[in-house]
Structure formats: C-alpha cells, structure tokens
Protein backbone atom coordinates (compact mmCIF):
# COMPACT_ATOMS: atom_id res chain seq x y z
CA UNK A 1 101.01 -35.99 -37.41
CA UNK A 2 99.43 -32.93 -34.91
CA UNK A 3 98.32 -33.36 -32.02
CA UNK A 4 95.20 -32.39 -30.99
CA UNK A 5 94.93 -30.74 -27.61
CA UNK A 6 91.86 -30.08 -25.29
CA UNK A 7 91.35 -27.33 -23.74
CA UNK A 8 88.45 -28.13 -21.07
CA UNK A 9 87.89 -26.03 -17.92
CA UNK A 10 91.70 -25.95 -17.72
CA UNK A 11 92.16 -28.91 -18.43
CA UNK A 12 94.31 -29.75 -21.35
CA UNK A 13 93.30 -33.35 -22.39
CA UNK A 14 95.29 -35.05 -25.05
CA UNK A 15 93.30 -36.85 -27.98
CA UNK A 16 90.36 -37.18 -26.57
CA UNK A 17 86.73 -36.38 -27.54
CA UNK A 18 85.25 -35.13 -23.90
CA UNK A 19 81.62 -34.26 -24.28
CA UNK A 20 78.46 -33.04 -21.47
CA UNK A 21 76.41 -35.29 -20.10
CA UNK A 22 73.94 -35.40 -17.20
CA UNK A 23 75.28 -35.66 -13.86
CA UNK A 24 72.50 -35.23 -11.18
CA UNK A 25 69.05 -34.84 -11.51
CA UNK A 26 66.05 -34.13 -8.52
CA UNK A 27 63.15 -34.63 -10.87
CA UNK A 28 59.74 -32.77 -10.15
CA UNK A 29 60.59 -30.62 -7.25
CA UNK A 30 58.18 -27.98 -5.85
CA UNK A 31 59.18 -24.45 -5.74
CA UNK A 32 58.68 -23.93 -1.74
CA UNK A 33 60.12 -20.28 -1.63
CA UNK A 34 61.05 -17.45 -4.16
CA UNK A 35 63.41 -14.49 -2.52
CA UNK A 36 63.72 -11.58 -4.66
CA UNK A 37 65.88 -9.57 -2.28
CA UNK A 38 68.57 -12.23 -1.99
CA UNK A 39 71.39 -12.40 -4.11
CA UNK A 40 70.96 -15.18 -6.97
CA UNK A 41 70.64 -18.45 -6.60
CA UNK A 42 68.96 -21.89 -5.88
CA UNK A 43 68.60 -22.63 -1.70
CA UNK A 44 68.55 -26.73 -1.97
CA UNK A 45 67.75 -29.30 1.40
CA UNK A 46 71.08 -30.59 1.83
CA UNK A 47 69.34 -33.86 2.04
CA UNK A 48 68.04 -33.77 -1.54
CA UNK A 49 71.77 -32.19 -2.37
CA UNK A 50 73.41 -35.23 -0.71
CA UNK A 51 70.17 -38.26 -2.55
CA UNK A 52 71.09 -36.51 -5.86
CA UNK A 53 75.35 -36.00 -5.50
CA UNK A 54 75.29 -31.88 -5.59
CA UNK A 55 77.68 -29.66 -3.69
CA UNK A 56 77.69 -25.85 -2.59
CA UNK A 57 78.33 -23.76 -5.40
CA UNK A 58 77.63 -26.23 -8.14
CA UNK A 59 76.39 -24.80 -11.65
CA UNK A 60 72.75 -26.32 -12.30
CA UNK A 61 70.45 -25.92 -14.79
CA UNK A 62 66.68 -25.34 -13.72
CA UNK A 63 63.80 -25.97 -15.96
CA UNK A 64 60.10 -24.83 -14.84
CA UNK A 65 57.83 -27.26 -15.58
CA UNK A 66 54.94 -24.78 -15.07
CA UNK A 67 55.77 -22.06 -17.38
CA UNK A 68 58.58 -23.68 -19.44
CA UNK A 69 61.45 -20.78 -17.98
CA UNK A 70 65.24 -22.74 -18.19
CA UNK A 71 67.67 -20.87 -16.21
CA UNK A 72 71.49 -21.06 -14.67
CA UNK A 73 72.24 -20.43 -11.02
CA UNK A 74 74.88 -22.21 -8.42
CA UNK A 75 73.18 -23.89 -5.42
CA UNK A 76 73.45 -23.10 -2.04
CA UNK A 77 73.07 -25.77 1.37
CA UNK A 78 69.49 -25.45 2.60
CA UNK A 79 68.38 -26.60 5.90
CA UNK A 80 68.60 -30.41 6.11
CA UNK A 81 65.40 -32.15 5.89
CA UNK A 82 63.12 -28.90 5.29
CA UNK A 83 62.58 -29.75 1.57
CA UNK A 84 63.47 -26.12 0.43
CA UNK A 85 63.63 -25.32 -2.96
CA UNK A 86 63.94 -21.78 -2.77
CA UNK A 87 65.03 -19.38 -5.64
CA UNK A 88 66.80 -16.34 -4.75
CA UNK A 89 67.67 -13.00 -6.82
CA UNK A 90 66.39 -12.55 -10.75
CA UNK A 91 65.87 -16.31 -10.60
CA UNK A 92 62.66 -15.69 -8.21
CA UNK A 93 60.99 -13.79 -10.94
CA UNK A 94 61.31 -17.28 -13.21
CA UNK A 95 59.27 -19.03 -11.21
CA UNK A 96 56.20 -18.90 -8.61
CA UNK A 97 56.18 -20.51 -5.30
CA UNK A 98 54.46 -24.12 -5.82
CA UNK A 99 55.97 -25.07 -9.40
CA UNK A 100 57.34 -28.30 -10.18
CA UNK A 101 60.84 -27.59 -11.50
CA UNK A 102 63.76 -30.34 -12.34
CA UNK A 103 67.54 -29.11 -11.64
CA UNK A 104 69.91 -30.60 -13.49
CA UNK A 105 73.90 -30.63 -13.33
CA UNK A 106 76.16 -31.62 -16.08
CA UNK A 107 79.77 -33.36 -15.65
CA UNK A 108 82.60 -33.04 -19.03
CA UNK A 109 84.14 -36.18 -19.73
CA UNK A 110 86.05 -38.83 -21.47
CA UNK A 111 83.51 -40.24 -24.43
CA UNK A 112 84.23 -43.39 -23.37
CA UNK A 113 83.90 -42.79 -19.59
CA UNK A 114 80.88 -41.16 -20.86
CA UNK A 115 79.65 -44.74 -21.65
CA UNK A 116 79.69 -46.19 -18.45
CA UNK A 117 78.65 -43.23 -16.02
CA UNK A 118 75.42 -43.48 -14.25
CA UNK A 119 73.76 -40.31 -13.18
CA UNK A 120 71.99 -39.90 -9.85
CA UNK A 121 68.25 -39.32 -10.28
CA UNK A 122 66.50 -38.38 -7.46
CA UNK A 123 62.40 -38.52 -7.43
CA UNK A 124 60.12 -36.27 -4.73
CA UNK A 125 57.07 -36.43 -3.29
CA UNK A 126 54.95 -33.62 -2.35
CA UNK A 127 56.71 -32.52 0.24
CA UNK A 128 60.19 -32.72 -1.58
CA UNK A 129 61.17 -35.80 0.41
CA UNK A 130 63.79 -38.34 -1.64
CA UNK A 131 61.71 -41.74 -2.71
CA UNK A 132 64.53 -43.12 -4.61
C-alpha cells in the first residue's frame, strides 16, 4: 500500500483530501481611495479587518463589482473606524474610487473540517460601517 503525502503550504498532511474554501468575506464595500504611487496593496479599516477575521498581510482576493476586474493583493491595517478601502500600487488602476468591490480570503483544509467551518461574512453600508 503507498502512502499518499500532502504537500500544502509546507505542510505535509498524511491521507487527506485538503481543499480551498472561503474564509472571510466584507461583501459590497466602496472603493474610498485608489493610490497609484504606493506600493501594492489593499489599505482595510481595521474595524472591518477585525467584523470579517483578516490580519496584516493576508492574501485576498478582490472582485470589482463595477467593472468585473478580480485581482490578488495582501491587506494592510487602515485607520480604525475610517471605513477605508483604499487600493494602492497597479491595483489602483483596477478600480475607481466609489466602486462596490467584495474581498475575499480563502483558508486550505481538512475536507471534512471543511464541512463544518463557517466563514465570517461581513455586510456594509454606505459608509463601509459593519451591519452584521
């Protein structure tokens, strides 16, 4: 019989199936600032970061819900309770200041684990304020 090793994120995980699934969501954010002249990334309110279970340097996915653009960048801590959504570097030229975007992160794990995980989903409202 072989074993069948994993190799995930150095990881090595031993007969398992690990697969991607959502992690964190803010859902229908507005685009308050886009910085050409910084290097990349996504500037987040640490408040939404905190409502939604996202940390400094996390990986996230960005989809524009104005122009259809779906990017990669890491996050950075915004100012707490300033509702900034702020792209920085080539990501500014994805987007234009006022779009509604979603940013999603993904987590690997355990199909099983998979199962049982509930993602945080955070929802906005105009002003990029957490209503649940």
């Amino acid at each position: 019989m072989t074993k069948l090793y994993i190799k995930v994120h150095d990881q090595i995980v031993h007969n398992k199936m690990i697969i991607e699934v959502l992690k964190s969501k803010l859902h229908c954010v507005k685009v308050t600032e886009a910085n050409l002249h910084y290097m990349g990334s996504i500037t987040i309110d640490e408040d939404l970061m905190d409502a939604a279970n996202l940390i400094a340097g996390e990986k996230v996915e960005v989809v524009d819900n104005n122009n259809g653009a779906r990017f990669e960048t890491y996050i950075i801590k915004g100012e707490r309770g300033s509702g900034c959504i702020c792209l920085n570097g080539a990501a500014a030229r994805q987007v234009q200041v006022g779009d509604i975007c979603i940013i999603i992160s993904y987590a690997h794990m355990d199909f099983e684990e998979a199962k049982k995980f509930k993602p945080s989903v955070v929802f906005v409202d105009s002003e990029n304020n957490s209503v649940r």
